[in-house]
N, C-alpha and C. Protein backbone atom coordinates (compact mmCIF):
# COMPACT_ATOMS: atom_id res chain seq x y z
N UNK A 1 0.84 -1.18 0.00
CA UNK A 1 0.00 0.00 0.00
C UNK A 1 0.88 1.25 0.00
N UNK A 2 0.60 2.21 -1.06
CA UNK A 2 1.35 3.27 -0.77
C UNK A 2 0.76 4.42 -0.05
N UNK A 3 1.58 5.11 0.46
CA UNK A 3 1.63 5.89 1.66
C UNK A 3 0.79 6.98 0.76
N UNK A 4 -0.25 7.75 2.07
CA UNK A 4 -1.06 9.05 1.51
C UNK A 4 0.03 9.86 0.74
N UNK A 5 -0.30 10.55 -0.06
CA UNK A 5 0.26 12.11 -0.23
C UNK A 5 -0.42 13.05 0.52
N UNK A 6 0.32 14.25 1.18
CA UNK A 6 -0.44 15.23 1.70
C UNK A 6 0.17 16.19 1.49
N UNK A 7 -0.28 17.28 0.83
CA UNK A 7 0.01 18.62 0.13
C UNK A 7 0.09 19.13 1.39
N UNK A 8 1.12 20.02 1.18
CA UNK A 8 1.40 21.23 2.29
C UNK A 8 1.34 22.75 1.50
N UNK A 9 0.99 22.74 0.40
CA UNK A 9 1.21 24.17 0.14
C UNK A 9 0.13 25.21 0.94
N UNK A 10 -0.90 24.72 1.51
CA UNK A 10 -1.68 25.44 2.00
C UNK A 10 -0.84 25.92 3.52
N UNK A 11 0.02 25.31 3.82
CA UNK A 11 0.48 25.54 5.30
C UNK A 11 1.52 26.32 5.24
N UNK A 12 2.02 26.97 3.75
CA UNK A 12 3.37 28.01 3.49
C UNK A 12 3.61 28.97 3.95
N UNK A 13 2.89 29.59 4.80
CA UNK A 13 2.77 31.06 5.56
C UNK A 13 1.65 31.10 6.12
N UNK A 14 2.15 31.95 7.44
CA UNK A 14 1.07 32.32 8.14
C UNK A 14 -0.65 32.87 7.37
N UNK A 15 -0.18 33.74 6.51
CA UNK A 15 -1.71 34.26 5.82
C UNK A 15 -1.90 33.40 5.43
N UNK A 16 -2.07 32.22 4.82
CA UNK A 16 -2.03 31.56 3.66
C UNK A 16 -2.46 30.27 4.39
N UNK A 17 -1.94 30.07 5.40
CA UNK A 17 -2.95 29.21 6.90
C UNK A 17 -4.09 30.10 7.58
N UNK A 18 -3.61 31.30 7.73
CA UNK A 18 -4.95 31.77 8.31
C UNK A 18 -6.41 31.93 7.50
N UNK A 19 -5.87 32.10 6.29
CA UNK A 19 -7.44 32.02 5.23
C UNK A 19 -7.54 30.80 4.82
N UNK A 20 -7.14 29.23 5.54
CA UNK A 20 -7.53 28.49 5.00
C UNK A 20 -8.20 27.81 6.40
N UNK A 21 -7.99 28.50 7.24
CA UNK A 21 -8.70 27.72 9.00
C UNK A 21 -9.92 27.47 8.90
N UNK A 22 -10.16 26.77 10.40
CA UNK A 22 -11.67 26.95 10.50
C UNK A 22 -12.26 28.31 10.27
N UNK A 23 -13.43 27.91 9.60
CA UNK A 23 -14.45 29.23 9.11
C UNK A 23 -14.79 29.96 10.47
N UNK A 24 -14.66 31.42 10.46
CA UNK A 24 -15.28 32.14 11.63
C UNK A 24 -15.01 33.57 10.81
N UNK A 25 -15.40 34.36 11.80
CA UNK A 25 -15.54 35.72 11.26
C UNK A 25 -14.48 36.87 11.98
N UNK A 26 -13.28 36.78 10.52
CA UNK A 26 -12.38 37.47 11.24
C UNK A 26 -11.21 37.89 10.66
N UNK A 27 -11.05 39.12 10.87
CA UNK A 27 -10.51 40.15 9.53
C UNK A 27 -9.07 39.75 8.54
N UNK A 28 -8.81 38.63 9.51
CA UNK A 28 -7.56 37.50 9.18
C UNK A 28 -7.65 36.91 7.47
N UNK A 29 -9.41 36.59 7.58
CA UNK A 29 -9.82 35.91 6.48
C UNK A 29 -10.33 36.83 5.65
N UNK A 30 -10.43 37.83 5.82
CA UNK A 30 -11.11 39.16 4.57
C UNK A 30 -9.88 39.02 3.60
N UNK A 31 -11.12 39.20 2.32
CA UNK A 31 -9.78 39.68 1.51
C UNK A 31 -10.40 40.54 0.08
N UNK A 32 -9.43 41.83 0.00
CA UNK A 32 -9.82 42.98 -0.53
C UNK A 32 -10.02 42.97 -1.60
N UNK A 33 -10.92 43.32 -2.38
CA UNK A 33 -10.64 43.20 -4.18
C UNK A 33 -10.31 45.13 -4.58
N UNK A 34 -9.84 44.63 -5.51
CA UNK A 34 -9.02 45.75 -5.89
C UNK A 34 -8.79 45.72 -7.30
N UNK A 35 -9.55 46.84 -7.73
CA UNK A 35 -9.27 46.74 -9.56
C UNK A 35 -8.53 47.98 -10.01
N UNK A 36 -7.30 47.38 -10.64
CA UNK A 36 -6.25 48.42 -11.30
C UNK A 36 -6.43 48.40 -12.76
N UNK A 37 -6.10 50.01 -12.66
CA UNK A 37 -6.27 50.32 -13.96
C UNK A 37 -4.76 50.69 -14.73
N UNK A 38 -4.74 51.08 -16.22
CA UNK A 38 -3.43 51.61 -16.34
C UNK A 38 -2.72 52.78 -16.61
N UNK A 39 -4.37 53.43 -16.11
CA UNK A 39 -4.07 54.96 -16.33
C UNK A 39 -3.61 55.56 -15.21
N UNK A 40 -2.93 56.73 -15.08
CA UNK A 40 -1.97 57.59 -14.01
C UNK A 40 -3.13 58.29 -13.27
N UNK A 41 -2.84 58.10 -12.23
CA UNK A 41 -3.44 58.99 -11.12
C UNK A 41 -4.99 59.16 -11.30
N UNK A 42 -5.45 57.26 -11.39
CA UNK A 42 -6.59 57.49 -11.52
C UNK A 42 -7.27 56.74 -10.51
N UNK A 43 -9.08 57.09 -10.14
CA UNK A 43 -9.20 56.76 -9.39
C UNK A 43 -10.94 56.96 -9.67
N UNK A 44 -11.72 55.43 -10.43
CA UNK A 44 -12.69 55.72 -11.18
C UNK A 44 -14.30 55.16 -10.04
N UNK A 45 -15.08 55.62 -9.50
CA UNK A 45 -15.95 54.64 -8.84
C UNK A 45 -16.75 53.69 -9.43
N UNK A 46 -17.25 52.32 -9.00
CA UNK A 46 -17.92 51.70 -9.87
C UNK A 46 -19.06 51.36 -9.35
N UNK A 47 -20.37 51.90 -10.01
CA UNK A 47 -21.58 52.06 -9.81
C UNK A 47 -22.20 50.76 -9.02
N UNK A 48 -22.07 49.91 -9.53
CA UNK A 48 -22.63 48.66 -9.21
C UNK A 48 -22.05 48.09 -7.61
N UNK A 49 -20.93 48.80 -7.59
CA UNK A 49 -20.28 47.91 -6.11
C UNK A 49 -19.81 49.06 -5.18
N UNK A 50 -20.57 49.56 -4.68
CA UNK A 50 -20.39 51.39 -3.61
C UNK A 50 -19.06 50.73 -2.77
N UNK A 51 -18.17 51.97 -2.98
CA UNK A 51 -17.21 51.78 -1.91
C UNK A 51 -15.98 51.18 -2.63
N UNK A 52 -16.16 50.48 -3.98
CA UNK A 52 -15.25 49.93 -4.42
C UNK A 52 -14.50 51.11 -6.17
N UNK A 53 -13.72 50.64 -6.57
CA UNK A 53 -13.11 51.93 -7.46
C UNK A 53 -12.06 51.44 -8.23
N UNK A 54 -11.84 51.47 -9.69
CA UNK A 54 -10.76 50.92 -10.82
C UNK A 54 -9.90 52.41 -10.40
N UNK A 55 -8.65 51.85 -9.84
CA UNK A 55 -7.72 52.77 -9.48
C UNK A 55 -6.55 52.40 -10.19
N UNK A 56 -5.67 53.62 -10.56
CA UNK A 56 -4.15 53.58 -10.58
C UNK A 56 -3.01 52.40 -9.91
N UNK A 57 -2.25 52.53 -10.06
CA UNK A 57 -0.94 51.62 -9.08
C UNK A 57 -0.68 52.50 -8.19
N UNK A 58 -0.77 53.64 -8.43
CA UNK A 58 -0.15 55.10 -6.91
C UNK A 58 -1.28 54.77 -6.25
N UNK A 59 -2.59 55.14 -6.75
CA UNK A 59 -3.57 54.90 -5.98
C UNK A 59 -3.90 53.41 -5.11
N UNK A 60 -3.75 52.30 -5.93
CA UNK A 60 -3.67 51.23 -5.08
C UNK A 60 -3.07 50.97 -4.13
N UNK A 61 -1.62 51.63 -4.34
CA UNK A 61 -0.80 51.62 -3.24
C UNK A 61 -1.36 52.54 -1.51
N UNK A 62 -1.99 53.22 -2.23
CA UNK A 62 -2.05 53.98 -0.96
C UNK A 62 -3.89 53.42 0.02
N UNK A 63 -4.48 52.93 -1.16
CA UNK A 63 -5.65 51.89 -0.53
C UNK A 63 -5.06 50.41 0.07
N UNK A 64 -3.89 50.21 -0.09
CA UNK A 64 -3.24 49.16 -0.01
C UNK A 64 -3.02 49.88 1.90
N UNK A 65 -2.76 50.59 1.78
CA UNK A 65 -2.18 51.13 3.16
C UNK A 65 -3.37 51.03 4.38
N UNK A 66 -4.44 51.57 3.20
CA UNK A 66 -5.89 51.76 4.35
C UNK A 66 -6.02 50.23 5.09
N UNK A 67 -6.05 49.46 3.72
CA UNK A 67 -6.46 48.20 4.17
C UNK A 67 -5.64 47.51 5.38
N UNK A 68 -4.95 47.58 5.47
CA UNK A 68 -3.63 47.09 6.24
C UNK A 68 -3.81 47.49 7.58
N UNK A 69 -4.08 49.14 7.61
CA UNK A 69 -4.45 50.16 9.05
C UNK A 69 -5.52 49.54 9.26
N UNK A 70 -6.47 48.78 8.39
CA UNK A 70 -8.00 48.25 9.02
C UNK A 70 -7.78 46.50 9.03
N UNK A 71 -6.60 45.87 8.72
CA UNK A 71 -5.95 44.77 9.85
C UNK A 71 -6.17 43.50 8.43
N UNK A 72 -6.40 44.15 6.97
CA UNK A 72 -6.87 43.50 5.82
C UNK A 72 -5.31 43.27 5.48
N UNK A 73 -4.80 41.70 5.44
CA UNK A 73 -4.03 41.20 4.84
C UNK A 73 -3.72 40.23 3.39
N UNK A 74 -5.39 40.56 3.03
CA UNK A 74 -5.12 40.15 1.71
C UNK A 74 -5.73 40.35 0.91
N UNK A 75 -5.42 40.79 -0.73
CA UNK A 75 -6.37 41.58 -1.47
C UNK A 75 -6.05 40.61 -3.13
N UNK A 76 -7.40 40.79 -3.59
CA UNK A 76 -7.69 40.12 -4.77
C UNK A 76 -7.49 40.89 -6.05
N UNK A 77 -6.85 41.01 -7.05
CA UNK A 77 -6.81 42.00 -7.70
C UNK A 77 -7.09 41.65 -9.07
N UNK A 78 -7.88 42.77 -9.88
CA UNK A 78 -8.27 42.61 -11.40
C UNK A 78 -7.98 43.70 -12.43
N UNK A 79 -7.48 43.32 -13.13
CA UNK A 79 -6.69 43.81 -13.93
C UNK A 79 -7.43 44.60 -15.08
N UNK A 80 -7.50 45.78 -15.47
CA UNK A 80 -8.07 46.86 -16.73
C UNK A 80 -7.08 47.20 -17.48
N UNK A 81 -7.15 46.45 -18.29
CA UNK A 81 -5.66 46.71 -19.44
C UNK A 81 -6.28 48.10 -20.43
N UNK A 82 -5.03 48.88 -20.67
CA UNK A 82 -5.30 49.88 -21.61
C UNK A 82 -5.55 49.46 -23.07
N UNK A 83 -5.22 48.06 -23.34
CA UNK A 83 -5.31 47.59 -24.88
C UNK A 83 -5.79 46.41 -24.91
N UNK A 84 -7.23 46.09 -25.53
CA UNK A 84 -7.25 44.51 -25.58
C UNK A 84 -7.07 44.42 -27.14
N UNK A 85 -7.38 42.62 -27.58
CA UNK A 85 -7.14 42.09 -28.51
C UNK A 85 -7.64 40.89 -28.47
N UNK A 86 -7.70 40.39 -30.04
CA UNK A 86 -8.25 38.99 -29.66
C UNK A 86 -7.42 37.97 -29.21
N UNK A 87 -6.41 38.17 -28.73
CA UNK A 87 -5.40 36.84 -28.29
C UNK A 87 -4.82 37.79 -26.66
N UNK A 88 -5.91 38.41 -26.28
CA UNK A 88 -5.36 38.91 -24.55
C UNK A 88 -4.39 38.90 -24.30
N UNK A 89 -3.59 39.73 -24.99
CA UNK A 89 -1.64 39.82 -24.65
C UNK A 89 -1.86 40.33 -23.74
N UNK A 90 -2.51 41.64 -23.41
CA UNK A 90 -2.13 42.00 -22.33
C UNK A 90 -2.49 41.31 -20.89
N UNK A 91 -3.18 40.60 -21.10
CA UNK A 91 -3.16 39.32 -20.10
C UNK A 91 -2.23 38.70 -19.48
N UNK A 92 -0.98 38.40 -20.60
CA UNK A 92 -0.06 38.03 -19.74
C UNK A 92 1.49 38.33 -20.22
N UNK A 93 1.28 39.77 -20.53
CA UNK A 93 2.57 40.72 -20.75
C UNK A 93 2.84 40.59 -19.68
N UNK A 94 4.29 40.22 -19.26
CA UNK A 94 5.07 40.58 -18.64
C UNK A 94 5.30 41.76 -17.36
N UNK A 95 4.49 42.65 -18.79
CA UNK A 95 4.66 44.46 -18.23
C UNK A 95 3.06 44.67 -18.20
N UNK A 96 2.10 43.87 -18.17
CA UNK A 96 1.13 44.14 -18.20
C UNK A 96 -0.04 44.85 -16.50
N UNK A 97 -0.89 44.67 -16.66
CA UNK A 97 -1.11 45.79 -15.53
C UNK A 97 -0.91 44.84 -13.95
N UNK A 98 -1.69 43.65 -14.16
CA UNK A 98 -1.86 42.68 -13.13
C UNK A 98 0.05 42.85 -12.95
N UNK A 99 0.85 42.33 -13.76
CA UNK A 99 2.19 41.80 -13.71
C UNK A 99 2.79 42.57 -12.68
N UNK A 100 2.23 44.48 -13.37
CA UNK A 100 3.33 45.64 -12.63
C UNK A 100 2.31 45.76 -11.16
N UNK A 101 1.23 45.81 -11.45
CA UNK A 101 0.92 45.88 -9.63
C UNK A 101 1.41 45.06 -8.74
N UNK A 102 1.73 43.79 -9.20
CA UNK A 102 2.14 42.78 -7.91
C UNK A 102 3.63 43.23 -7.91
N UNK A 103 4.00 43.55 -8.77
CA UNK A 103 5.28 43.81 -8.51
C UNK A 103 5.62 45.11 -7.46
N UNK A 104 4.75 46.08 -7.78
CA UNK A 104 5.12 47.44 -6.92
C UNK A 104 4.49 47.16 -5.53
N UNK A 105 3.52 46.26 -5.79
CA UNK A 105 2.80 45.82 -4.27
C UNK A 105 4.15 45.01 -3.36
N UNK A 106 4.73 44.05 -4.06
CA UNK A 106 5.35 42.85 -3.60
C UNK A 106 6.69 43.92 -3.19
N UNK A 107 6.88 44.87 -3.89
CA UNK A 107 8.10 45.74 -3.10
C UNK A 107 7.96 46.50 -1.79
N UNK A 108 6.81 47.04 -2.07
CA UNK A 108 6.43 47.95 -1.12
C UNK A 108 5.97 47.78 0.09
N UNK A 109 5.04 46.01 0.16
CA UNK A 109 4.05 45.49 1.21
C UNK A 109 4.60 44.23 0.82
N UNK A 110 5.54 43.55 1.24
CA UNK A 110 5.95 42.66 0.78
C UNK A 110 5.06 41.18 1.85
N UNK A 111 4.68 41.59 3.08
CA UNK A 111 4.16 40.66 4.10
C UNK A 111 2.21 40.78 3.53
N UNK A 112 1.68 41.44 2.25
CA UNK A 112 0.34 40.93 1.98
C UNK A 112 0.55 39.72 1.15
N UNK A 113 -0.61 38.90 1.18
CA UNK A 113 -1.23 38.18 0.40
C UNK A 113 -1.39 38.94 -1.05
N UNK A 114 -1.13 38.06 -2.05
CA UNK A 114 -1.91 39.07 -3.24
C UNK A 114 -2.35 37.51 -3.86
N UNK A 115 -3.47 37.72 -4.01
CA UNK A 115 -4.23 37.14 -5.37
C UNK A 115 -4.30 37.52 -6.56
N UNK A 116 -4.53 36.98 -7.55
CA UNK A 116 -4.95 37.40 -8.83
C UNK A 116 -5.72 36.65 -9.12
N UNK A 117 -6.52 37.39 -10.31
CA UNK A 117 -7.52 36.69 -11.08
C UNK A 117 -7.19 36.34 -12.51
N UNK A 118 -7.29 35.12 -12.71
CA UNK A 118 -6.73 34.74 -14.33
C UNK A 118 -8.48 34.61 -15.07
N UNK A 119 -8.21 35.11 -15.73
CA UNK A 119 -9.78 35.39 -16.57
C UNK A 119 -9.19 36.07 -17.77
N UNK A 120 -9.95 35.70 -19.44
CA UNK A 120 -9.36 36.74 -20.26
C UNK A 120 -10.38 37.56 -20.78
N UNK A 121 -11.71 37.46 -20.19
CA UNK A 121 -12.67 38.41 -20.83
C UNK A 121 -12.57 39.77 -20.57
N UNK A 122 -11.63 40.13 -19.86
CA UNK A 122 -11.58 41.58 -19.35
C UNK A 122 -10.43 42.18 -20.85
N UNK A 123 -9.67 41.97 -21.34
CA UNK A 123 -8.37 41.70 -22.11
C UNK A 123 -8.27 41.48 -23.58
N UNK A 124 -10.14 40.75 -23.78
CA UNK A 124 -10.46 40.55 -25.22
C UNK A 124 -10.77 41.64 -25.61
N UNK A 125 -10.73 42.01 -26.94
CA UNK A 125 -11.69 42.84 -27.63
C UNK A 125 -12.81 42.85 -27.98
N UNK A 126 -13.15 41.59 -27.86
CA UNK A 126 -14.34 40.73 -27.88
C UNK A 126 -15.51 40.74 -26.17
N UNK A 127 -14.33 40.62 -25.51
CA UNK A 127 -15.51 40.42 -23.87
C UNK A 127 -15.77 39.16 -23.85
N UNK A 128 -15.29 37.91 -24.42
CA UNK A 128 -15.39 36.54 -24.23
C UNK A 128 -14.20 36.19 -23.30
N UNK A 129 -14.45 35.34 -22.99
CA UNK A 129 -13.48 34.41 -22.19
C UNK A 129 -12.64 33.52 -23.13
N UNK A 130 -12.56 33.57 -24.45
CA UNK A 130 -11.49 32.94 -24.85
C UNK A 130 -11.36 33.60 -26.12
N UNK A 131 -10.27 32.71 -27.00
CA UNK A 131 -10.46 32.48 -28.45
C UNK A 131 -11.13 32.56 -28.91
N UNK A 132 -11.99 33.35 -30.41
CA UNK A 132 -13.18 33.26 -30.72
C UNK A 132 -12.97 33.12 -32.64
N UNK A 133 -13.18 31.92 -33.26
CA UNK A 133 -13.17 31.83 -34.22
C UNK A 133 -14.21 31.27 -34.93
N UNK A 134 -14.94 32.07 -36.29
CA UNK A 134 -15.72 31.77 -36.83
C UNK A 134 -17.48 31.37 -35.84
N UNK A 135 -16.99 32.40 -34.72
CA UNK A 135 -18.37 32.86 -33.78
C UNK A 135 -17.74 31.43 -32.69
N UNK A 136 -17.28 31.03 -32.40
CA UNK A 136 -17.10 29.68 -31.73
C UNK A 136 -15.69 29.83 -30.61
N UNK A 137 -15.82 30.01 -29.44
CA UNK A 137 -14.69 29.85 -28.49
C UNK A 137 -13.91 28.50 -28.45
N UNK A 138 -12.76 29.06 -29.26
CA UNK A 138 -11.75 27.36 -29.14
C UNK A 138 -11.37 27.27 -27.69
N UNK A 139 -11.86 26.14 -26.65
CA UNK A 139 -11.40 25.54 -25.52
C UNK A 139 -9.90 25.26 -25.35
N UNK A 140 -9.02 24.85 -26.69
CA UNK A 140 -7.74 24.29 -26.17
C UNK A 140 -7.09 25.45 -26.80
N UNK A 141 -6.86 26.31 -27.75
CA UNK A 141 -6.10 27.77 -27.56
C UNK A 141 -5.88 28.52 -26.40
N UNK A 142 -7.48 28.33 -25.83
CA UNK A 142 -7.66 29.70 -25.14
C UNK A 142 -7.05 28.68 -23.92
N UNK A 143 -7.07 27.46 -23.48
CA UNK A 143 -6.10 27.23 -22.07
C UNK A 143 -4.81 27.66 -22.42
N UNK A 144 -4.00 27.60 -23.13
CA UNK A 144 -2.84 27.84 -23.38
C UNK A 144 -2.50 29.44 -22.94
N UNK A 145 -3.24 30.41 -23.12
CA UNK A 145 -3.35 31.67 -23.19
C UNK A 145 -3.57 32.08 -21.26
N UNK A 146 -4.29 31.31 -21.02
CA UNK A 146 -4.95 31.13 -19.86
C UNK A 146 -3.68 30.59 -18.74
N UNK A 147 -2.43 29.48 -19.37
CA UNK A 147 -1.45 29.17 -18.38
C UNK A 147 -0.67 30.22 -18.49
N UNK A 148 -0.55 30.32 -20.39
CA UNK A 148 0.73 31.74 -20.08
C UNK A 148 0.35 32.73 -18.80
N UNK A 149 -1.09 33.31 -18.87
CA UNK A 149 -1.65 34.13 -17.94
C UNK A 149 -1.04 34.10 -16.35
N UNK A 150 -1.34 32.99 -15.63
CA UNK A 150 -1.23 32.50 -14.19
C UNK A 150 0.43 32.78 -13.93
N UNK A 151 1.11 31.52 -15.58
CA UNK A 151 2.73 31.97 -14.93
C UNK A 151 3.02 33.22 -15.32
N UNK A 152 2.58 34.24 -15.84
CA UNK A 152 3.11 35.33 -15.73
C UNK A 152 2.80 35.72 -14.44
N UNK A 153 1.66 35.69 -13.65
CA UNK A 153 1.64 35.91 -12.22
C UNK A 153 2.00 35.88 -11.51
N UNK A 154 2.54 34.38 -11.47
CA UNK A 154 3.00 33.90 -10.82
C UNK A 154 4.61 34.58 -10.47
N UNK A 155 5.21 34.62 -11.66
CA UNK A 155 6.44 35.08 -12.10
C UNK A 155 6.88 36.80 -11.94
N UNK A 156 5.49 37.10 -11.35
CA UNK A 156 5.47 38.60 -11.09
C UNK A 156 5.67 38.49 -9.20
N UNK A 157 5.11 37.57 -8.76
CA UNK A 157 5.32 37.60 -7.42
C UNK A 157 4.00 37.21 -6.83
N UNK A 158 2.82 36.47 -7.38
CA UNK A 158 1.93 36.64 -6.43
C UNK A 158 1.35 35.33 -6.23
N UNK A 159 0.93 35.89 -4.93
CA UNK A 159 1.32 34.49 -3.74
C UNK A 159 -0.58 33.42 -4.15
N UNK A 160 -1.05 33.71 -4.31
CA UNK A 160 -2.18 32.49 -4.73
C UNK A 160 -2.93 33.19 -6.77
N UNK A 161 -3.28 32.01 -7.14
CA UNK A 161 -3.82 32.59 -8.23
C UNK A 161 -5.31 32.09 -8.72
N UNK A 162 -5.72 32.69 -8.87
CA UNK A 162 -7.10 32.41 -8.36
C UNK A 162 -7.88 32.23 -10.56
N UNK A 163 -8.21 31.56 -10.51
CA UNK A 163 -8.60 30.93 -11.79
C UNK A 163 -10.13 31.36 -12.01
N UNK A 164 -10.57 32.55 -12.59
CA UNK A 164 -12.33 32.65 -12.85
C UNK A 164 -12.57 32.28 -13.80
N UNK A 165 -12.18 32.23 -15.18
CA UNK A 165 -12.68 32.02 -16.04
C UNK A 165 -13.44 31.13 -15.95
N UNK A 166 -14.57 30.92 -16.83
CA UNK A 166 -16.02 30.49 -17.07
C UNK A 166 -16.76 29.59 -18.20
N UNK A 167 -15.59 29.34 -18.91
CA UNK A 167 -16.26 28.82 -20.49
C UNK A 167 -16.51 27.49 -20.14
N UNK A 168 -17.11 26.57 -20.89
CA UNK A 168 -17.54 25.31 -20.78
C UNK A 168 -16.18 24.00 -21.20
N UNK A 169 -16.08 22.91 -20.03
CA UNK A 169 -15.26 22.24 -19.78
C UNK A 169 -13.69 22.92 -19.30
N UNK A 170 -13.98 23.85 -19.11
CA UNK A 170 -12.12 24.00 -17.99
C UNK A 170 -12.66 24.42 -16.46
């Protein structure tokens, strides 16, 4: 009989154990969403969700601060690229917006949590979640597009990656 496997990545850090504990109510387990944009010194409200706002990287940084003074150690972040396309480069440029926030976050606040969200409907020109050819979302392009996505995230510095996309079978 071979021996269990038991994953430890959930036990890698303190945050990263504390949002995975028993369920209770407690600011340990909050975690902030935060949508960056890639315009300078901006700071846009969004109707639908009061209180929440597609901000700058200066600006995030300094909501990054609030959160922290109010005991929030971890924030979810979504990305508003200045350019989409039908193959979501800026999804997982390098230099793209998600890439440079974790990076200026990961310098600056180096002890938060950061999430990301890998999704490419924000990124299309289209507003689909994938590939779209001849009216039809190709499933196995658009994963490919979808890993580049995560390891660029990953590769930017951020500590969980959180997978939304939505299309049928992934």
């Amino acid at each position: 009989m071979e021996p269990l496997y038991r994953p430890r990545r959930l036990r890698g850090s303190q945050i990263i154990r504390d949002l995975a504990a028993e369920t209770n109510v407690d600011k340990r387990k909050l975690i902030m969403p935060h949508f960056v944009i890639e315009e300078k010194s901006c700071r846009q409200g969004i109707s639908t969700m009061p209180g929440i706002e597609r901000v700058s990287i200066e600006n995030l940084l300094l909501d990054i601060e609030s959160d922290l003074n109010l005991g929030i150690k971890s924030i979810l972040l979504f990305g508003i690229p200045a350019v989409k396309d039908e193959n979501a480069t800026s999804a997982w440029n390098e230099h793209g917006i998600v890439q440079s926030a974790v990076r200026a976050i990961k310098k600056n606040y180096p002890e938060l949590c950061v999430i990301t969200d890998v999704c490419l409907c924000e990124y299309m020109s289209h507003g689909h979640c994938g590939i779209v050819h001849d009216g039809k979302i190709l499933n196995d392009p658009t994963l490919d597009l979808l890993a580049k996505t995560a390891v660029s995230h990953a590769a930017a510095g951020a500590d969980i990656i959180a997978p939304s996309d939505m299309m049928d079978g992934r």
